[in-house]
PDB file of N, CA and C in Angstrom:
ATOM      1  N   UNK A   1      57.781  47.844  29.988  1.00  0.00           N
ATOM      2  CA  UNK A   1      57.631  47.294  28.660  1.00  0.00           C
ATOM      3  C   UNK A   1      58.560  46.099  28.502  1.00  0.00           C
ATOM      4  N   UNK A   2      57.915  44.761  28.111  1.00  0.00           N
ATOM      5  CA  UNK A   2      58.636  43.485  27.753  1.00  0.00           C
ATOM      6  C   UNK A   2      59.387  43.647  26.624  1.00  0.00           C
ATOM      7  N   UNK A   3      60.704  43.969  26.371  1.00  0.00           N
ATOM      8  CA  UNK A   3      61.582  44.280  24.782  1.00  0.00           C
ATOM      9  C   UNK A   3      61.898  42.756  24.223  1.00  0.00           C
ATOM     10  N   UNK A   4      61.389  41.391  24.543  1.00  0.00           N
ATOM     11  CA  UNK A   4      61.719  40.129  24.607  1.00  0.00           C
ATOM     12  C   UNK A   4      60.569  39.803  23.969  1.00  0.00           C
ATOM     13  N   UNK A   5      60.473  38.811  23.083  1.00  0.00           N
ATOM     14  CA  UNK A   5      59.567  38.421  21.924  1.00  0.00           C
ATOM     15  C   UNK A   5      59.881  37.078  21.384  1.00  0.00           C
ATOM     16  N   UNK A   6      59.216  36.315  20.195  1.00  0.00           N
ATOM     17  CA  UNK A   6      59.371  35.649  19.945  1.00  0.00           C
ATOM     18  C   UNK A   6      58.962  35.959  18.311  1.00  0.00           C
ATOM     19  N   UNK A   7      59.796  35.296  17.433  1.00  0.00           N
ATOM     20  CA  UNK A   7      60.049  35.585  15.852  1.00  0.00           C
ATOM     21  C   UNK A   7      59.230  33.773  15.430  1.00  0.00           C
ATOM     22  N   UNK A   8      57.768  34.112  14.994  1.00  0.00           N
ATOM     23  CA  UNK A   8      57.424  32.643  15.039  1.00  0.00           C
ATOM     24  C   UNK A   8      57.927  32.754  12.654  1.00  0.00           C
ATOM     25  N   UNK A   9      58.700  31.624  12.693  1.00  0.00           N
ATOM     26  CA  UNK A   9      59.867  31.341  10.747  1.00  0.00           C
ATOM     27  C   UNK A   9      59.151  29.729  10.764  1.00  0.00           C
ATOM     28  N   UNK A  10      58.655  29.661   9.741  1.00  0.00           N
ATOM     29  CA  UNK A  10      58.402  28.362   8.946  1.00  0.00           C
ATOM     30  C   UNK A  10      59.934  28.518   7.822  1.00  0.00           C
ATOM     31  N   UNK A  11      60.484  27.257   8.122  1.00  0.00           N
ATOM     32  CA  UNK A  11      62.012  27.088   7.262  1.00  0.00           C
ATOM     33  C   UNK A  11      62.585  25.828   7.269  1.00  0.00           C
ATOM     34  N   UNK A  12      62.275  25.878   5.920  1.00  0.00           N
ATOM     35  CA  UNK A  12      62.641  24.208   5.563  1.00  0.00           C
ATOM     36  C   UNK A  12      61.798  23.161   6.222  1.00  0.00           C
ATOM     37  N   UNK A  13      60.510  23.809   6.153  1.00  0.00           N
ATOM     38  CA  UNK A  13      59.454  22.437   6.608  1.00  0.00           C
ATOM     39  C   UNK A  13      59.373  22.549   8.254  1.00  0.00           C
ATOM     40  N   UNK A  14      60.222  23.264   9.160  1.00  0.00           N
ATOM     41  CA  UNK A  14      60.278  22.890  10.583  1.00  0.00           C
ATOM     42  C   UNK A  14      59.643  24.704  10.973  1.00  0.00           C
ATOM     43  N   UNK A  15      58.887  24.421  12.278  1.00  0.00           N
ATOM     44  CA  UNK A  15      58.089  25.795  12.599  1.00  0.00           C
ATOM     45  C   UNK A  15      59.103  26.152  13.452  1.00  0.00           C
ATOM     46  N   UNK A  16      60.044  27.446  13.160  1.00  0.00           N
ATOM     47  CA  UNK A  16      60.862  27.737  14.256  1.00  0.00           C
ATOM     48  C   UNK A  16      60.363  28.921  14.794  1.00  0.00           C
ATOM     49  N   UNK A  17      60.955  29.195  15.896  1.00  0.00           N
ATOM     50  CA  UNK A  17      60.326  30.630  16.920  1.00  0.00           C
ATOM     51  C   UNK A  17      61.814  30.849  17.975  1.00  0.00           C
ATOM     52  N   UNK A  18      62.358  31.982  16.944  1.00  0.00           N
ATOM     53  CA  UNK A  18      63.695  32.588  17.397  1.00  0.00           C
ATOM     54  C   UNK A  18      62.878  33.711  18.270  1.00  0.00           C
ATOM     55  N   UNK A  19      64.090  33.422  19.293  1.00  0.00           N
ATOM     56  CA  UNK A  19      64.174  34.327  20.556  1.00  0.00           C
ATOM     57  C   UNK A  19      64.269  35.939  19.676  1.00  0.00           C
ATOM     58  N   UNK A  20      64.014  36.654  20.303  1.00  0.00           N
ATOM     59  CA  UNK A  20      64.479  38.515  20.284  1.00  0.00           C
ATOM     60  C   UNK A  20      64.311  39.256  21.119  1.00  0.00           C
ATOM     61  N   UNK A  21      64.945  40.458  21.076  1.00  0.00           N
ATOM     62  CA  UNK A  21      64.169  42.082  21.577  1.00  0.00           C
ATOM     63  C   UNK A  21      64.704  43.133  20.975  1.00  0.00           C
ATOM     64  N   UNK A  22      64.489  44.496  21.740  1.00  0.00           N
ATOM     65  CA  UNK A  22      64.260  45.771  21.201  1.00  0.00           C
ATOM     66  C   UNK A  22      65.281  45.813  21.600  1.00  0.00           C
ATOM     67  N   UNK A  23      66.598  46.596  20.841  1.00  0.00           N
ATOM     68  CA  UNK A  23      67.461  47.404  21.079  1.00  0.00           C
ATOM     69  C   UNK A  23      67.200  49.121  20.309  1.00  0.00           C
ATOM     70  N   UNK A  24      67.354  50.269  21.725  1.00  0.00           N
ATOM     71  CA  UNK A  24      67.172  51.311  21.133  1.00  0.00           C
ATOM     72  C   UNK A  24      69.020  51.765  20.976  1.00  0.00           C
ATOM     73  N   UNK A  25      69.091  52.381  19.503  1.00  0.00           N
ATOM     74  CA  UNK A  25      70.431  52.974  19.287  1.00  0.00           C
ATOM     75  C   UNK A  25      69.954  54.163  18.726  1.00  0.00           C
ATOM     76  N   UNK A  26      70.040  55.235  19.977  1.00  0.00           N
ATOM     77  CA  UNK A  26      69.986  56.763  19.414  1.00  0.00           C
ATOM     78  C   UNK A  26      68.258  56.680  18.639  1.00  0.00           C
ATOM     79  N   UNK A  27      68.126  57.011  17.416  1.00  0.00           N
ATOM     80  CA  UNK A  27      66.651  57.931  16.427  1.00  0.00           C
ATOM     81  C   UNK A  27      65.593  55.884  16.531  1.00  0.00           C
ATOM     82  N   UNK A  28      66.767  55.064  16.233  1.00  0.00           N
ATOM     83  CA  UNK A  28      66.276  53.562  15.773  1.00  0.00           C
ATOM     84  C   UNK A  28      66.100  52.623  16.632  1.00  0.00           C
ATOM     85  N   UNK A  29      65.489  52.126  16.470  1.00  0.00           N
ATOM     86  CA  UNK A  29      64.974  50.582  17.280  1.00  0.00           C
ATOM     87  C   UNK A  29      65.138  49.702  16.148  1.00  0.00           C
ATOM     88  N   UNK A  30      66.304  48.643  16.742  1.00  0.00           N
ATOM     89  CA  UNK A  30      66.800  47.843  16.068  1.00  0.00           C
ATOM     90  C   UNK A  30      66.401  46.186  16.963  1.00  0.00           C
ATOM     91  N   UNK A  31      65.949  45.356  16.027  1.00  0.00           N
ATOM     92  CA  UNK A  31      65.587  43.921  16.377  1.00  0.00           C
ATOM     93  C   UNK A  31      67.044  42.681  16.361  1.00  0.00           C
ATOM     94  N   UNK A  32      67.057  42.362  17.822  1.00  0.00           N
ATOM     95  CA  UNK A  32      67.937  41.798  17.453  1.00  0.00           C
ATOM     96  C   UNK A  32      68.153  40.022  17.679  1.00  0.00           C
ATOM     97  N   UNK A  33      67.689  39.153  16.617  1.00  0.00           N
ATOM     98  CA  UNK A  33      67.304  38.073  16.692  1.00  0.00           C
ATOM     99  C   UNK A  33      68.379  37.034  16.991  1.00  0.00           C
ATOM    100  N   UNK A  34      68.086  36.156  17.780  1.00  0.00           N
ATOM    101  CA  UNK A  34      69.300  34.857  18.125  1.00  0.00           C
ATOM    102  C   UNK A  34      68.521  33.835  16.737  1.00  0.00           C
ATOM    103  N   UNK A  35      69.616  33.415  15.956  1.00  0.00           N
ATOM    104  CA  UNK A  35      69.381  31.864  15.613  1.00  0.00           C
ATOM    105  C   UNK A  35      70.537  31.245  16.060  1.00  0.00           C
ATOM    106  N   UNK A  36      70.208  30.158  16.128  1.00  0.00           N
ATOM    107  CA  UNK A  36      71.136  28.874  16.991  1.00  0.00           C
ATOM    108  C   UNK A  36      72.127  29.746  17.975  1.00  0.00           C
ATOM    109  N   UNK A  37      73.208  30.172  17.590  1.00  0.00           N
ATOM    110  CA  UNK A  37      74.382  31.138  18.673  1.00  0.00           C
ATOM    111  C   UNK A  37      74.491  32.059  18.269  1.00  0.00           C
ATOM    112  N   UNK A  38      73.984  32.833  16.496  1.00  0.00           N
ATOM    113  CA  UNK A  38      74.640  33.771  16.030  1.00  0.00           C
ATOM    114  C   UNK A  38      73.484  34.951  15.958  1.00  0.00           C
ATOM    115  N   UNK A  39      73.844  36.005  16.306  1.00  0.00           N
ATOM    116  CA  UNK A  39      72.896  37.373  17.264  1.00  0.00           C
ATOM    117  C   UNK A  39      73.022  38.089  15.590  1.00  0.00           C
ATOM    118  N   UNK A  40      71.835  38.394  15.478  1.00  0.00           N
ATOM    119  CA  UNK A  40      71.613  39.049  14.306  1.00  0.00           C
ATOM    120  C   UNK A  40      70.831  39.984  14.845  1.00  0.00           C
ATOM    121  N   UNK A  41      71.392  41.260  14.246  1.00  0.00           N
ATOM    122  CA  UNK A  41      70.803  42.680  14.293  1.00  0.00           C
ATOM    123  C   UNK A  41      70.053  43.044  12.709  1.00  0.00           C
ATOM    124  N   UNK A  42      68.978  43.463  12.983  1.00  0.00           N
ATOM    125  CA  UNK A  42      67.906  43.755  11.919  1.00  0.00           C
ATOM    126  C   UNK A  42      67.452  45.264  12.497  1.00  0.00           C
ATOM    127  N   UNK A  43      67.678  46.021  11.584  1.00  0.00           N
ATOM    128  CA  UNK A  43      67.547  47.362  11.384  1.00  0.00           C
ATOM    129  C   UNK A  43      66.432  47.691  10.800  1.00  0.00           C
ATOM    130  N   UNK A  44      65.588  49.234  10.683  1.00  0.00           N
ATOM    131  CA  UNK A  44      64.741  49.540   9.439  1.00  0.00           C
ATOM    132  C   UNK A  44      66.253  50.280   7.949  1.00  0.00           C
ATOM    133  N   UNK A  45      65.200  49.598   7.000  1.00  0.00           N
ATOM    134  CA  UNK A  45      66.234  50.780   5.467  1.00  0.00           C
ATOM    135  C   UNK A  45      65.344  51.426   5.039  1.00  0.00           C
ATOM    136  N   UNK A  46      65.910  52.407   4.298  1.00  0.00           N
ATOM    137  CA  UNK A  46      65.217  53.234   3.505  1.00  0.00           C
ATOM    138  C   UNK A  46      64.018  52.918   2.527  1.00  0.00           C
ATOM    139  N   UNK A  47      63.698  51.709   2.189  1.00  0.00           N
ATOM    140  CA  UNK A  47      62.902  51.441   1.351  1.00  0.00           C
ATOM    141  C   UNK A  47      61.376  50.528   2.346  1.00  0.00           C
ATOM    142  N   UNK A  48      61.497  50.552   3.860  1.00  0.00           N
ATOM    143  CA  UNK A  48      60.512  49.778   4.441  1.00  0.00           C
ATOM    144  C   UNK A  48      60.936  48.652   4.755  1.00  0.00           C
ATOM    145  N   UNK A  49      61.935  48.201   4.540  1.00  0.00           N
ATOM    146  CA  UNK A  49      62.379  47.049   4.848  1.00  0.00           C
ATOM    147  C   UNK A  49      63.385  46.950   5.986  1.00  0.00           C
ATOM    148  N   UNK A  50      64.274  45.403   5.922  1.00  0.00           N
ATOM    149  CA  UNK A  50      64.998  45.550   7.409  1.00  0.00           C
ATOM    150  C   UNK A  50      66.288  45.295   6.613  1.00  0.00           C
ATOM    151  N   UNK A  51      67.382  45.449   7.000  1.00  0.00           N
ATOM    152  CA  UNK A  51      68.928  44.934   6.873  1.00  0.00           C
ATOM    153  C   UNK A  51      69.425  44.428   7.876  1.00  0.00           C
ATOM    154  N   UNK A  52      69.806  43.382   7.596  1.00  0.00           N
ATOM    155  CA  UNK A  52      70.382  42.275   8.629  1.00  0.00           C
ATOM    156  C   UNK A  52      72.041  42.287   8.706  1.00  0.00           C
ATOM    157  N   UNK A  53      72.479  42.888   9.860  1.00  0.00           N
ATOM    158  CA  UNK A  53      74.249  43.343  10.361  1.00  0.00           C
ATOM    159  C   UNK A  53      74.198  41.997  11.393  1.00  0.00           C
ATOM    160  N   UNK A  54      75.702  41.873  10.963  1.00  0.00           N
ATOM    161  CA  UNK A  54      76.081  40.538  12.444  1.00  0.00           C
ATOM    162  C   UNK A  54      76.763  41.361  13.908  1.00  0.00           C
ATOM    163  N   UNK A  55      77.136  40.644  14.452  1.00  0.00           N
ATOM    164  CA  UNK A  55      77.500  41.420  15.758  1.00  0.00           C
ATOM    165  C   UNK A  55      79.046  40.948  15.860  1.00  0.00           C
ATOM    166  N   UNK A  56      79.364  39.801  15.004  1.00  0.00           N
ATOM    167  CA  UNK A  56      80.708  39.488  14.860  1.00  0.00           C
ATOM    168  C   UNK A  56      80.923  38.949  13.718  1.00  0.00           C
ATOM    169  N   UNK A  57      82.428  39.475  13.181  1.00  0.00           N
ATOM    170  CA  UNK A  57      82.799  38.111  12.128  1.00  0.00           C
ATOM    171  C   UNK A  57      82.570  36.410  12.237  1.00  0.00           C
ATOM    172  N   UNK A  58      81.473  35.971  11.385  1.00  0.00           N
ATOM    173  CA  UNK A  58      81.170  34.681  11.496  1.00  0.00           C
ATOM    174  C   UNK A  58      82.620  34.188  11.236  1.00  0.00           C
ATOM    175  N   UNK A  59      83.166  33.141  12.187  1.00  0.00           N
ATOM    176  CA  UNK A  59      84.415  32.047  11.960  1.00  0.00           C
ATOM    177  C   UNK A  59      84.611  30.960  10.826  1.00  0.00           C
ATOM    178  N   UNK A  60      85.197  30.841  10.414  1.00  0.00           N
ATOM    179  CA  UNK A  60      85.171  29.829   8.848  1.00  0.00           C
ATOM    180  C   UNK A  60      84.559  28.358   9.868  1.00  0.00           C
ATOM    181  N   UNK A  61      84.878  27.864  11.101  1.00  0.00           N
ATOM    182  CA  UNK A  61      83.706  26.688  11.564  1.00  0.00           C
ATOM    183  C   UNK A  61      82.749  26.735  12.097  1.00  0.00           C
ATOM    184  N   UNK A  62      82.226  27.709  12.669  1.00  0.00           N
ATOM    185  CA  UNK A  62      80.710  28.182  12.285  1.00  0.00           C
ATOM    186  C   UNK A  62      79.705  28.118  11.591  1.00  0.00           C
ATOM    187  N   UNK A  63      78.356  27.656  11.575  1.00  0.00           N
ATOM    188  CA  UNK A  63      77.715  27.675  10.832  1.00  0.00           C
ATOM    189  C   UNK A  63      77.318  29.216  10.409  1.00  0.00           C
ATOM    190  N   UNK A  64      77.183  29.084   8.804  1.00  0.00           N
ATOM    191  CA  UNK A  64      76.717  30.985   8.666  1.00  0.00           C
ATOM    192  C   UNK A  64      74.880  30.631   8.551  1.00  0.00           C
ATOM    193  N   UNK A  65      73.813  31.881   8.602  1.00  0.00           N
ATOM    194  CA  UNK A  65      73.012  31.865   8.622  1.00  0.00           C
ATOM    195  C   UNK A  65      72.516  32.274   7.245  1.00  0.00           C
ATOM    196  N   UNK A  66      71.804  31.233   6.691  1.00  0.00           N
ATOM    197  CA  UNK A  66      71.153  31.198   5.187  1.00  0.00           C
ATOM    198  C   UNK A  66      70.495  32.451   4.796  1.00  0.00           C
ATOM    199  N   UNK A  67      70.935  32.905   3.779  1.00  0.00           N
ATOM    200  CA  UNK A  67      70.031  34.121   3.334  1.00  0.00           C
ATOM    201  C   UNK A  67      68.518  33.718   3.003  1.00  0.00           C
ATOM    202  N   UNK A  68      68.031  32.180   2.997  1.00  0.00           N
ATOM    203  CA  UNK A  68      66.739  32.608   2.835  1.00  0.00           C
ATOM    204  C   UNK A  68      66.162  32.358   4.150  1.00  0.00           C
ATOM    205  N   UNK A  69      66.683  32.350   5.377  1.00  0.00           N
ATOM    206  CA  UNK A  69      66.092  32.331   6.852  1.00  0.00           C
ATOM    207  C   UNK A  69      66.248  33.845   7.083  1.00  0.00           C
ATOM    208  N   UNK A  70      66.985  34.657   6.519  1.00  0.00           N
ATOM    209  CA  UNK A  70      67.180  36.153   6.700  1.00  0.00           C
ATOM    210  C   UNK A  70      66.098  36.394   6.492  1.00  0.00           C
ATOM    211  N   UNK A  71      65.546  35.848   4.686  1.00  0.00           N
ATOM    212  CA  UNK A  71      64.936  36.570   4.105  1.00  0.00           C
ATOM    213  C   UNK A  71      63.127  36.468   4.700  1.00  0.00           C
ATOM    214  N   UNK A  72      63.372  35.293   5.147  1.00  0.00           N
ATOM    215  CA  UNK A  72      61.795  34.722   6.171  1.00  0.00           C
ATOM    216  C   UNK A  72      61.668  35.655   7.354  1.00  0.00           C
ATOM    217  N   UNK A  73      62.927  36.156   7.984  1.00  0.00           N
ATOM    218  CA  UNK A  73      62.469  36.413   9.062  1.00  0.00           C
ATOM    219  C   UNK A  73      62.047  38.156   8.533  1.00  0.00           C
ATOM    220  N   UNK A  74      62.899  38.933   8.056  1.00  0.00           N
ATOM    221  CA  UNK A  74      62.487  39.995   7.319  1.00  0.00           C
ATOM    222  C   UNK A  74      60.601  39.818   6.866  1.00  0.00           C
ATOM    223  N   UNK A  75      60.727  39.155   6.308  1.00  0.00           N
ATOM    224  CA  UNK A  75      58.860  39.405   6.135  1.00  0.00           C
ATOM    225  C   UNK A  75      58.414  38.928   7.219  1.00  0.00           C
ATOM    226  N   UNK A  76      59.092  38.267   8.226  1.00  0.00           N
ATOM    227  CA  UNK A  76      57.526  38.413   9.395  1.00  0.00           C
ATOM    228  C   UNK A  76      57.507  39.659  10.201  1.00  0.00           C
ATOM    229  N   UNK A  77      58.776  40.258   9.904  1.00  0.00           N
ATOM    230  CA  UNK A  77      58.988  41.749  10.438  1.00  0.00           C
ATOM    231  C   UNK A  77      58.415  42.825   9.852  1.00  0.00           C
ATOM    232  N   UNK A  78      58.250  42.714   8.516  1.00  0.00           N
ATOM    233  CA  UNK A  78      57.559  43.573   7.929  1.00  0.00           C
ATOM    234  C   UNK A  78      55.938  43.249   8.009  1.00  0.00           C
ATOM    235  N   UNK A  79      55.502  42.378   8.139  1.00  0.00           N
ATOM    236  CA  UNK A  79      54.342  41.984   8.337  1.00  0.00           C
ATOM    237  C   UNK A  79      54.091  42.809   9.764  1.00  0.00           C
ATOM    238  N   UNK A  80      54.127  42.253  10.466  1.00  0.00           N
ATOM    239  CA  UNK A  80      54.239  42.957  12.177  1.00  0.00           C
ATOM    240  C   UNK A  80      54.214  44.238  11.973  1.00  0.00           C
ATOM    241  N   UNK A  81      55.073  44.923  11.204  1.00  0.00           N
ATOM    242  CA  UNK A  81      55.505  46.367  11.175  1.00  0.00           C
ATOM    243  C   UNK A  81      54.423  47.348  10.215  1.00  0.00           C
ATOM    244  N   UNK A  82      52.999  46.734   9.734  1.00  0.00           N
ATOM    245  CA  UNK A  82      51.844  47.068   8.932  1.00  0.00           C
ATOM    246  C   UNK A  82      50.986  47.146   9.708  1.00  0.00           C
TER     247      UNK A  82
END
């Protein structure tokens, strides 16, 4: 099984297609998406949806990742996940 994918995000006008795969932890399969350097883990929650955990404290010169690219990539996950 290929756990490597591609997350196709329309954001801010530009068609992006973030890298991913499957991480299994124990009961969950957790998605865990690259944008630019910063590895975002996307979980299922209780309500059908995903929650997005970082894998490190973002650095104050770092770029942080916009909550509404979170929020894009979350619905193409939930979409997929119907």
């Amino acid at each position: 099984m290929d756990d490597h994918f591609e997350i196709p995000v329309v954001y801010n006008g530009k068609e992006l297609s973030l890298p991913a795969r499957l991480v299994s932890a124990g009961y969950i399969t957790r998605i865990e998406v690259t944008v630019e350097n910063d590895v975002i883990l996307f979980e299922p929650d209780e309500e059908g949806g995903y929650r997005a955990m970082f894998n490190h404290l973002t650095e104050i010169d770092k770029t942080v990742v916009p909550v509404e690219l979170l929020q894009k990539i979350v619905s193409v996950l939930k979409s997929a996940n119907k």
